[in-house]
N, C-alpha and C. Protein backbone atom coordinates (compact mmCIF):
# COMPACT_ATOMS: atom_id res chain seq x y z
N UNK A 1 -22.13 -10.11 2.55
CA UNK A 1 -20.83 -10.31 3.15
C UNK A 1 -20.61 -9.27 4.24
N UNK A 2 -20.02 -9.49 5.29
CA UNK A 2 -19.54 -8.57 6.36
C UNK A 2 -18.87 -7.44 6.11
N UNK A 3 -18.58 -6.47 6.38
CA UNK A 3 -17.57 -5.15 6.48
C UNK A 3 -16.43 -6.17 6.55
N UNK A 4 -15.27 -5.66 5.39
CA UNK A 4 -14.01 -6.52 5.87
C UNK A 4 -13.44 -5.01 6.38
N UNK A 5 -12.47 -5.02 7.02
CA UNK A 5 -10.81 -4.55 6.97
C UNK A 5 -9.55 -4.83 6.08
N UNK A 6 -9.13 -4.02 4.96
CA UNK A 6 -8.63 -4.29 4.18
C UNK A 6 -7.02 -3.67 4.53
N UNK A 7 -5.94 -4.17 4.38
CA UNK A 7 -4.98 -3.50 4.62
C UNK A 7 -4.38 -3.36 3.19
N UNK A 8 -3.54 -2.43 3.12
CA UNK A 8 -3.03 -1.95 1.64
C UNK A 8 -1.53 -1.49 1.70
N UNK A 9 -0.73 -2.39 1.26
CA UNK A 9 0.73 -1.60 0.88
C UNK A 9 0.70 -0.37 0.08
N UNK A 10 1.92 0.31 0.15
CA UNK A 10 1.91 1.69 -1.01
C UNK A 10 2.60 1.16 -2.12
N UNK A 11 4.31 1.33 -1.71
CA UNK A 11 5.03 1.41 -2.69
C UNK A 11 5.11 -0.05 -3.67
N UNK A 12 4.62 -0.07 -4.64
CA UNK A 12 4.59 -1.44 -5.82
C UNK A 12 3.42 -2.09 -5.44
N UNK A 13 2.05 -1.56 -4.87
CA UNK A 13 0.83 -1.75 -4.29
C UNK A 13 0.11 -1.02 -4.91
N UNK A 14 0.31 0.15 -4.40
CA UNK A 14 -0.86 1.52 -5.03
C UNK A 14 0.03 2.00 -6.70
N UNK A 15 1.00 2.21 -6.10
CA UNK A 15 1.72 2.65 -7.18
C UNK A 15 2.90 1.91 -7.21
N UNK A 16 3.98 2.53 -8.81
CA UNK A 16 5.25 1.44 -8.94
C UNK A 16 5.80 1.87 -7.65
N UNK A 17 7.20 1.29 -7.91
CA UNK A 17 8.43 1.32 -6.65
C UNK A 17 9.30 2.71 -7.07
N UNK A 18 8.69 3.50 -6.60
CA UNK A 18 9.85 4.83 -6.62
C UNK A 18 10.46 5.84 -5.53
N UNK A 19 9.80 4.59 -4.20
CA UNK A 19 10.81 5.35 -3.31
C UNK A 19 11.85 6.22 -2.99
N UNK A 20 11.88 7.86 -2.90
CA UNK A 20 10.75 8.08 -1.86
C UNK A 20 9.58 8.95 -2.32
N UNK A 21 10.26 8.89 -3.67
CA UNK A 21 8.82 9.76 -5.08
C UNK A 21 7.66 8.65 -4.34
N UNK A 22 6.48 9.15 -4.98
CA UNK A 22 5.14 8.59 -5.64
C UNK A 22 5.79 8.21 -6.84
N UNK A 23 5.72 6.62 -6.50
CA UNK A 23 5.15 6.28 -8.10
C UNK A 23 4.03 6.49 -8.96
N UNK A 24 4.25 5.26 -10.37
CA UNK A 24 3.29 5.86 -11.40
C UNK A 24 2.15 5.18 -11.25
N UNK A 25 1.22 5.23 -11.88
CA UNK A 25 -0.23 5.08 -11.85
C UNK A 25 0.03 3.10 -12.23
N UNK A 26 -0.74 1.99 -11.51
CA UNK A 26 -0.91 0.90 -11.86
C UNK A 26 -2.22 0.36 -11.83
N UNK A 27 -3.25 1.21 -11.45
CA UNK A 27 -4.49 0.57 -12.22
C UNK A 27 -5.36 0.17 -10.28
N UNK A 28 -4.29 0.84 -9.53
CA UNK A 28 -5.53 0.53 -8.06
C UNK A 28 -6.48 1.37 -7.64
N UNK A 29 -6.14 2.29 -7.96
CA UNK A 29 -7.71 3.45 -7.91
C UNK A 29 -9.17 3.19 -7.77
N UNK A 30 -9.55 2.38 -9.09
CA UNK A 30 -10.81 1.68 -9.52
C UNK A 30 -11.30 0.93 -8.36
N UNK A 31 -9.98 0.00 -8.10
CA UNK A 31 -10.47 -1.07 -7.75
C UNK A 31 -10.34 -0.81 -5.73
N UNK A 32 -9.51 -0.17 -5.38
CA UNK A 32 -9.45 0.55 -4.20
C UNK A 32 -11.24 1.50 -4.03
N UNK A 33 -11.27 1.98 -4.90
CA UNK A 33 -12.50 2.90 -4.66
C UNK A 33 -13.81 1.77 -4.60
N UNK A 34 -14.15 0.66 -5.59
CA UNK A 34 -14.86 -0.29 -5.24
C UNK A 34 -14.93 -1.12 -3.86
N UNK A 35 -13.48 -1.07 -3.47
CA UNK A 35 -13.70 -1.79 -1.89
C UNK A 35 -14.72 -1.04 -0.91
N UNK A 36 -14.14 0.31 -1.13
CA UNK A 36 -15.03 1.64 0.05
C UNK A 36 -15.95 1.38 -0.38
N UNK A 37 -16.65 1.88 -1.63
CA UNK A 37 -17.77 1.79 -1.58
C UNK A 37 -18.89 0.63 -1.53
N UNK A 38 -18.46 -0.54 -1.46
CA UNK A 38 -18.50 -1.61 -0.81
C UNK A 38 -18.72 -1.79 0.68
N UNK A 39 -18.28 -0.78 0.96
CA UNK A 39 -18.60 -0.57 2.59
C UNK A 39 -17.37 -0.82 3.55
N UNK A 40 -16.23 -1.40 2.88
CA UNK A 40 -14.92 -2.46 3.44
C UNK A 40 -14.51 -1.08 3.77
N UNK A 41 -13.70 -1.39 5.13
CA UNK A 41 -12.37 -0.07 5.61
C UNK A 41 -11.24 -0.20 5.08
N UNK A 42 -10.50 0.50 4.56
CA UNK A 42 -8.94 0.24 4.34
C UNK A 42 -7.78 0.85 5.47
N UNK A 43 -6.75 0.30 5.18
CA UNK A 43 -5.57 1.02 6.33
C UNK A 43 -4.78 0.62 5.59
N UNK A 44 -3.99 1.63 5.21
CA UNK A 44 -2.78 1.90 4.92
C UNK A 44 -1.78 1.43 5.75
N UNK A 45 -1.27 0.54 5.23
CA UNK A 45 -0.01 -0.55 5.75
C UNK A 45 1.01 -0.40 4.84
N UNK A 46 2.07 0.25 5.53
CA UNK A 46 3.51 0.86 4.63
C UNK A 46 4.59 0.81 5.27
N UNK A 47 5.73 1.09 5.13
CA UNK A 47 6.76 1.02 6.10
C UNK A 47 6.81 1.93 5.61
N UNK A 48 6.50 3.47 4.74
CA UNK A 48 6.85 5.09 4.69
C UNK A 48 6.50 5.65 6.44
N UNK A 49 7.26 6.31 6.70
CA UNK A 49 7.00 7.34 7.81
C UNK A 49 7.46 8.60 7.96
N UNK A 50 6.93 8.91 9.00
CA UNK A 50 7.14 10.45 8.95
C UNK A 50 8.68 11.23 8.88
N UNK A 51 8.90 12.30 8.43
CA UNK A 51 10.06 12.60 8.49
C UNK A 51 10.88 11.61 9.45
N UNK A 52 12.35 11.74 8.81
CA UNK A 52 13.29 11.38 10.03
C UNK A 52 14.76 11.84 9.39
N UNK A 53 15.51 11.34 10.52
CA UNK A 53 16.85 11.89 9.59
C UNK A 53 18.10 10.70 9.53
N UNK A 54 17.30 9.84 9.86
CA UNK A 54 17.81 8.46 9.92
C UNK A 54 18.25 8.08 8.42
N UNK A 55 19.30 7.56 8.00
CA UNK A 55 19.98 7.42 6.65
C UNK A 55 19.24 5.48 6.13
N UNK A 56 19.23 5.91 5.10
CA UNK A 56 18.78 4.32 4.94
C UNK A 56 19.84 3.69 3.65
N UNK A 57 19.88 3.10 3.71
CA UNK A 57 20.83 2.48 2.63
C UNK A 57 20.05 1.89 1.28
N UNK A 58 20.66 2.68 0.08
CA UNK A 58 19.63 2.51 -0.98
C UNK A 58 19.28 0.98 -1.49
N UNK A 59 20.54 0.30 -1.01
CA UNK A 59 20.84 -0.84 -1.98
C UNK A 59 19.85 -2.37 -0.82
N UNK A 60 19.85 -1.55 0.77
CA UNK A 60 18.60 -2.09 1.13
C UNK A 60 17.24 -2.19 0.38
N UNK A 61 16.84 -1.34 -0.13
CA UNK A 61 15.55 -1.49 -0.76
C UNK A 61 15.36 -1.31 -1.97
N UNK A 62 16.71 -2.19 -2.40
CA UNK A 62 16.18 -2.75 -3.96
C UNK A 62 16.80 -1.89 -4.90
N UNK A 63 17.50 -1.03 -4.52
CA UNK A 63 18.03 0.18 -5.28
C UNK A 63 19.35 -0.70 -5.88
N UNK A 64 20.20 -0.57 -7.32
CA UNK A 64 21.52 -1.25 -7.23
C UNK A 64 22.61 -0.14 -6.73
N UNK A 65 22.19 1.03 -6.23
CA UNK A 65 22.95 1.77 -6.28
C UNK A 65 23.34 1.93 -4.48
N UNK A 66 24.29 1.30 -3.56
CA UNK A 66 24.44 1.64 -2.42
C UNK A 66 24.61 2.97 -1.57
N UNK A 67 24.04 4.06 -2.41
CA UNK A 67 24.86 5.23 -1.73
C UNK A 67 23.30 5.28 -0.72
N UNK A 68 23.71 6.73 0.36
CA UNK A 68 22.67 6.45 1.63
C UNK A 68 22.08 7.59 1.11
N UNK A 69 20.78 7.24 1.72
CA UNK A 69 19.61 8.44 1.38
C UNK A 69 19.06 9.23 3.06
N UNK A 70 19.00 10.31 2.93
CA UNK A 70 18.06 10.61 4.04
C UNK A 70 17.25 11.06 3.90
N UNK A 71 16.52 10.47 4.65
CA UNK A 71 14.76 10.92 4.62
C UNK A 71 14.88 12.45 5.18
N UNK A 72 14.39 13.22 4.22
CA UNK A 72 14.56 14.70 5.07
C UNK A 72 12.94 15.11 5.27
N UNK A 73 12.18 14.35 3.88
CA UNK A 73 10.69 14.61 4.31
C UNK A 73 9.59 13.48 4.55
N UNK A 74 8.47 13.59 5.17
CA UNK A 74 7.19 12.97 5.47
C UNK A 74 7.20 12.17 4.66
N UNK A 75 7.11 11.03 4.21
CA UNK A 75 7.21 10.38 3.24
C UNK A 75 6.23 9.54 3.34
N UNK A 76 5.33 9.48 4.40
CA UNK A 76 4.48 8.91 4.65
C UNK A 76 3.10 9.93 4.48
N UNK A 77 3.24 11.03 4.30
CA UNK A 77 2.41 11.69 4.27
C UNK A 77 1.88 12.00 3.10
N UNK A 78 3.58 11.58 1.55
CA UNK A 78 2.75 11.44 0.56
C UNK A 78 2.03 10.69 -0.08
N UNK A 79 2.21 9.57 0.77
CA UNK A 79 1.39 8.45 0.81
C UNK A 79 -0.21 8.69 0.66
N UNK A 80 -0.40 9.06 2.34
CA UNK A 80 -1.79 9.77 2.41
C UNK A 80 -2.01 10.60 1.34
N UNK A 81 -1.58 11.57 0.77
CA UNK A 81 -1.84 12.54 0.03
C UNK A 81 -2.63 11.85 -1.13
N UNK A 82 -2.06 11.15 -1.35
CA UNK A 82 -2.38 10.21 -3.03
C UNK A 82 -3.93 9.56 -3.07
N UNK A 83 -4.06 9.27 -1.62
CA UNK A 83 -5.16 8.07 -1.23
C UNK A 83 -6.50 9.77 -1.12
N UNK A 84 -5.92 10.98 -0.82
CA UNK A 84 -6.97 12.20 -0.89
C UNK A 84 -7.10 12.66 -2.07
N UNK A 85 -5.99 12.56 -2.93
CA UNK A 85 -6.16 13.21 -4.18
C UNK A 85 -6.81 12.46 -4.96
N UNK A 86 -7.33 11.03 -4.85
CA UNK A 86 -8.13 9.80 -5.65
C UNK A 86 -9.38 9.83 -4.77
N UNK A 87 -9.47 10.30 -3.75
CA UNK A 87 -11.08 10.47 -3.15
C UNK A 87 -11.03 8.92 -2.41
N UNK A 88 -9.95 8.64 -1.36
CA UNK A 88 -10.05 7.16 -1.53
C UNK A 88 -9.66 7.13 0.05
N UNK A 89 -11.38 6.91 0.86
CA UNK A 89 -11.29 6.98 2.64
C UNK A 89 -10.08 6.10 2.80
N UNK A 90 -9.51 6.35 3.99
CA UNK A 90 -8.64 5.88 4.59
C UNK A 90 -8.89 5.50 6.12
N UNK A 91 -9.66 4.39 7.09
CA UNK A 91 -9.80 4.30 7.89
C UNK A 91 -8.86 3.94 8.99
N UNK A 92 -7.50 2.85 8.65
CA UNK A 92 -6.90 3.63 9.71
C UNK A 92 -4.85 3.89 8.31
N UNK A 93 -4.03 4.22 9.64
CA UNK A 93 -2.81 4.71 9.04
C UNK A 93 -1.61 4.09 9.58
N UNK A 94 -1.38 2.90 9.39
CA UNK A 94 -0.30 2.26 9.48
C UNK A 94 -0.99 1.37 10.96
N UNK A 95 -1.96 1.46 11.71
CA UNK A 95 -2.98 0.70 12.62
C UNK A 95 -4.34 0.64 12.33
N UNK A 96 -4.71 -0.44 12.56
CA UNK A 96 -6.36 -0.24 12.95
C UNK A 96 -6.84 0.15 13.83
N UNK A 97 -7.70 1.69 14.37
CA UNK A 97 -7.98 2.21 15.21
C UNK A 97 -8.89 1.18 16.15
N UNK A 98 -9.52 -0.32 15.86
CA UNK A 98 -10.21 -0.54 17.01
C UNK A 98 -9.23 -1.75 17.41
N UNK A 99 -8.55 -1.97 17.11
CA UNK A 99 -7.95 -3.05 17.68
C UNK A 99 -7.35 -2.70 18.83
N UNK A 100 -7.25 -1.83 19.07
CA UNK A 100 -6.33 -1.34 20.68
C UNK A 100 -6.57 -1.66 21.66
N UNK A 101 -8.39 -2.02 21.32
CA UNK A 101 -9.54 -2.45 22.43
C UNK A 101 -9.09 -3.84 23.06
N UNK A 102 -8.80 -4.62 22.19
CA UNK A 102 -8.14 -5.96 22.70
C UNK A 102 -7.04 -6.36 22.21
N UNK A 103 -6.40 -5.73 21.62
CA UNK A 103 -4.28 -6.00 22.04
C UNK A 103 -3.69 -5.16 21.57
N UNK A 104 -2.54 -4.96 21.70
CA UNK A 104 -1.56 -3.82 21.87
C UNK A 104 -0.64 -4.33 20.67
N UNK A 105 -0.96 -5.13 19.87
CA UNK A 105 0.18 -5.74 18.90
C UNK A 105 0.31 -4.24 17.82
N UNK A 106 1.55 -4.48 17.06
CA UNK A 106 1.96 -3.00 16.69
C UNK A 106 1.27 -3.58 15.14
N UNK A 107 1.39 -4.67 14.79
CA UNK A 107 0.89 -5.02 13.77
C UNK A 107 -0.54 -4.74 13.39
N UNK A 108 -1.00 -4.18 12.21
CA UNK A 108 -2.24 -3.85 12.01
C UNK A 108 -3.30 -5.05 11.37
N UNK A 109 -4.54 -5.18 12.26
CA UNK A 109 -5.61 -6.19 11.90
C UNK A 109 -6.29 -6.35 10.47
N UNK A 110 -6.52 -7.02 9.66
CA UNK A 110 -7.33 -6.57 8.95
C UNK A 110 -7.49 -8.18 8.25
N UNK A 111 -8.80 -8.17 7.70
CA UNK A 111 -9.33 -9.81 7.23
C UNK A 111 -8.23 -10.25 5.59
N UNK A 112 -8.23 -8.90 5.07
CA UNK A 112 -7.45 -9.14 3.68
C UNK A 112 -6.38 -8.31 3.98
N UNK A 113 -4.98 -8.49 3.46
CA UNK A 113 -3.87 -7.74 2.90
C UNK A 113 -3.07 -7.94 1.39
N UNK A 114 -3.23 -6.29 1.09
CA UNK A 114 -2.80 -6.77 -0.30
C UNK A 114 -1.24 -6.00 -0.57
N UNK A 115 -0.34 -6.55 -0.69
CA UNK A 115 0.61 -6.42 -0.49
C UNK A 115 1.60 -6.83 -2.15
N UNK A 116 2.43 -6.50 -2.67
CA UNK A 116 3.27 -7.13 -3.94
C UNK A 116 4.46 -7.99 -3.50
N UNK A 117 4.70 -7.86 -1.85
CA UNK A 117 5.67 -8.81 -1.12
C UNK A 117 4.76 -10.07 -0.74
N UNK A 118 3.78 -9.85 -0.75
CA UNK A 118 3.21 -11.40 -0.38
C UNK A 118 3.18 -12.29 -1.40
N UNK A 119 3.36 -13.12 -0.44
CA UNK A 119 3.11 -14.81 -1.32
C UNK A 119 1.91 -14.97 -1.98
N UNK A 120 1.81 -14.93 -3.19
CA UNK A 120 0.75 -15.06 -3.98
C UNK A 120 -0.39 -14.16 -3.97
N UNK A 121 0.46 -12.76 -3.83
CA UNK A 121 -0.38 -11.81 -4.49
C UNK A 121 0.04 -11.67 -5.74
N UNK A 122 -0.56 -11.09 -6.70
CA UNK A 122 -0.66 -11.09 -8.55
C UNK A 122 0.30 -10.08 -8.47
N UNK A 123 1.02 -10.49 -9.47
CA UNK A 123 1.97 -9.45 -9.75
C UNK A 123 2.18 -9.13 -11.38
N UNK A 124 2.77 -8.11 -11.75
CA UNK A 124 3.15 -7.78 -13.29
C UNK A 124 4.40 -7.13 -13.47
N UNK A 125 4.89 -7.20 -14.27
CA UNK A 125 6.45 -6.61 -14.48
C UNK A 125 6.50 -5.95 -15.70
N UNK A 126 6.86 -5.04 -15.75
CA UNK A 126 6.67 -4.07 -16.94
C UNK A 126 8.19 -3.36 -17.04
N UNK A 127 9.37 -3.65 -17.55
CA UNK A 127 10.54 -2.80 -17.30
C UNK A 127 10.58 -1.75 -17.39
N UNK A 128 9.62 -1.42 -18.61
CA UNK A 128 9.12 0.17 -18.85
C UNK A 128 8.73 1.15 -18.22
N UNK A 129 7.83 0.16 -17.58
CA UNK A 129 7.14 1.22 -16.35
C UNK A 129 8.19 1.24 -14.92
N UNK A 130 8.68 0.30 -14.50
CA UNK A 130 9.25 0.19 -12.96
C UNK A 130 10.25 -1.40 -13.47
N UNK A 131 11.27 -0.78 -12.08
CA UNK A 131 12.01 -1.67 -12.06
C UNK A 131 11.92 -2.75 -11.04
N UNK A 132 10.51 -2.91 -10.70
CA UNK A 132 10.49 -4.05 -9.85
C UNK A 132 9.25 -4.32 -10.17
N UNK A 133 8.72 -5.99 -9.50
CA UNK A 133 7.62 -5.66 -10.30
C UNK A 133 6.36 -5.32 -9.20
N UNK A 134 4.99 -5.07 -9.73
CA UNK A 134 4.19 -4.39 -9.06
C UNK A 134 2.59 -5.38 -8.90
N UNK A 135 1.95 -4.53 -8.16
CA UNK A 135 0.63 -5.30 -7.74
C UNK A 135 -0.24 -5.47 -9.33
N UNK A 136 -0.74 -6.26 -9.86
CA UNK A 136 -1.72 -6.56 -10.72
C UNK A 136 -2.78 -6.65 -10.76
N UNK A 137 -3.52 -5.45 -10.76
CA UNK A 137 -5.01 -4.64 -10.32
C UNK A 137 -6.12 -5.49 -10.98
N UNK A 138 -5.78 -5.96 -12.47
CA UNK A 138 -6.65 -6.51 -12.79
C UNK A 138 -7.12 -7.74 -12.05
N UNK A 139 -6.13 -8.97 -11.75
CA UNK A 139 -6.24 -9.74 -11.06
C UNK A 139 -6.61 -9.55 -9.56
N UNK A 140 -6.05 -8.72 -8.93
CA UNK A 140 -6.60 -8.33 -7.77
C UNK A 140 -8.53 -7.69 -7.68
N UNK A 141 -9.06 -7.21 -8.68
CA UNK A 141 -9.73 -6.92 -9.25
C UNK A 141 -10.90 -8.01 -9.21
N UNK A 142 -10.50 -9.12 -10.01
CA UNK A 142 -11.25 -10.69 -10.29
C UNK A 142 -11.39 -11.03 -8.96
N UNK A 143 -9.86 -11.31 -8.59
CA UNK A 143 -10.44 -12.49 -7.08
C UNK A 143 -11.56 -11.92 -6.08
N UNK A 144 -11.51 -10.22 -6.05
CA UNK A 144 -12.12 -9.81 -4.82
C UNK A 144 -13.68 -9.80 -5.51
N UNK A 145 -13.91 -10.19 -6.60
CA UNK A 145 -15.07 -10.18 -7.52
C UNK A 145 -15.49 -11.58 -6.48
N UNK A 146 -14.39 -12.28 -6.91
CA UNK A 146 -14.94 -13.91 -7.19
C UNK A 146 -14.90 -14.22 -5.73
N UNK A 147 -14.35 -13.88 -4.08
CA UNK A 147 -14.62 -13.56 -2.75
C UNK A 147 -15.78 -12.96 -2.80
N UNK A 148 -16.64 -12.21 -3.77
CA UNK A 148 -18.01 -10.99 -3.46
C UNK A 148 -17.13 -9.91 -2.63
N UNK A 149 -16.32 -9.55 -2.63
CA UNK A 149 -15.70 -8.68 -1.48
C UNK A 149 -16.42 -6.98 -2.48
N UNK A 150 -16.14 -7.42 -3.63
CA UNK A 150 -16.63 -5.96 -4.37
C UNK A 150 -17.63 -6.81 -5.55
């Protein structure tokens, strides 16, 4: 199979939904580290970014609680952090570094995206663990078996 480009959500992707914490552990590690070494690139595809002081409204993103939050830190950076502390390359960071070559779209390229907002990506719900529900590693796991992707 070819080198894919893999794009990867964070929050309820890598980990639960605990914006603007790191969430808890859901089982993508394994299966993230099998893509690399597989040879596939990943890019981190998130809407976390870098500091700002821009207020966001909690009850926008799922929170029931409307009061406003401000981003005072990098929040995107603990993103990255997580993907170094699991030993887990990161080729590009919210873009794909070669696509620039032929278009300027802000949107990042990549053959797969695995996302817990997409349409018919696997999902699991655990109340225990998170209050929304999250990516389902195992299943994500199978299909990229049953693609040969890993």
């Amino acid at each position: 199979m070819n080198k894919l480009i893999v794009c990867v959500d964070f929050d309820g992707t890598c980990v639960t939904h605990e914006f603007p914490e790191v969430g808890k552990d859901i089982g993508a590690v394994p299966v993230l580290k099998k893509i690399t070494e597989a040879g596939h690139k990943l890019v981190l595809f998130t809407m976390r970014s870098e500091k700002q002081s821009e207020i966001a409204k909690k009850g926008s993103l799922g929170w029931d609680n409307p009061e406003q939050l401000s981003l005072d830190t990098n929040v995107l950076e603990d993103a990255v952090n997580w993907f170094k502390k699991h030993n887990i390359p990161l080729y590009g960071i919210n873009e794909n570094p070669e696509q620039k070559t032929w278009t300027n779209s802000p949107k990042a390229y990549g053959q797969i995206y695995i996302d817990d907002a997409a349409l018919g990506c696997p999902t699991a719900f655990n109340p225990e663990l998170s209050f929304r529900p999250y990516v389902d590693w195992h299943i994500v796991e199978s299909m990229l078996k049953q693609m040969k992707v890993i």
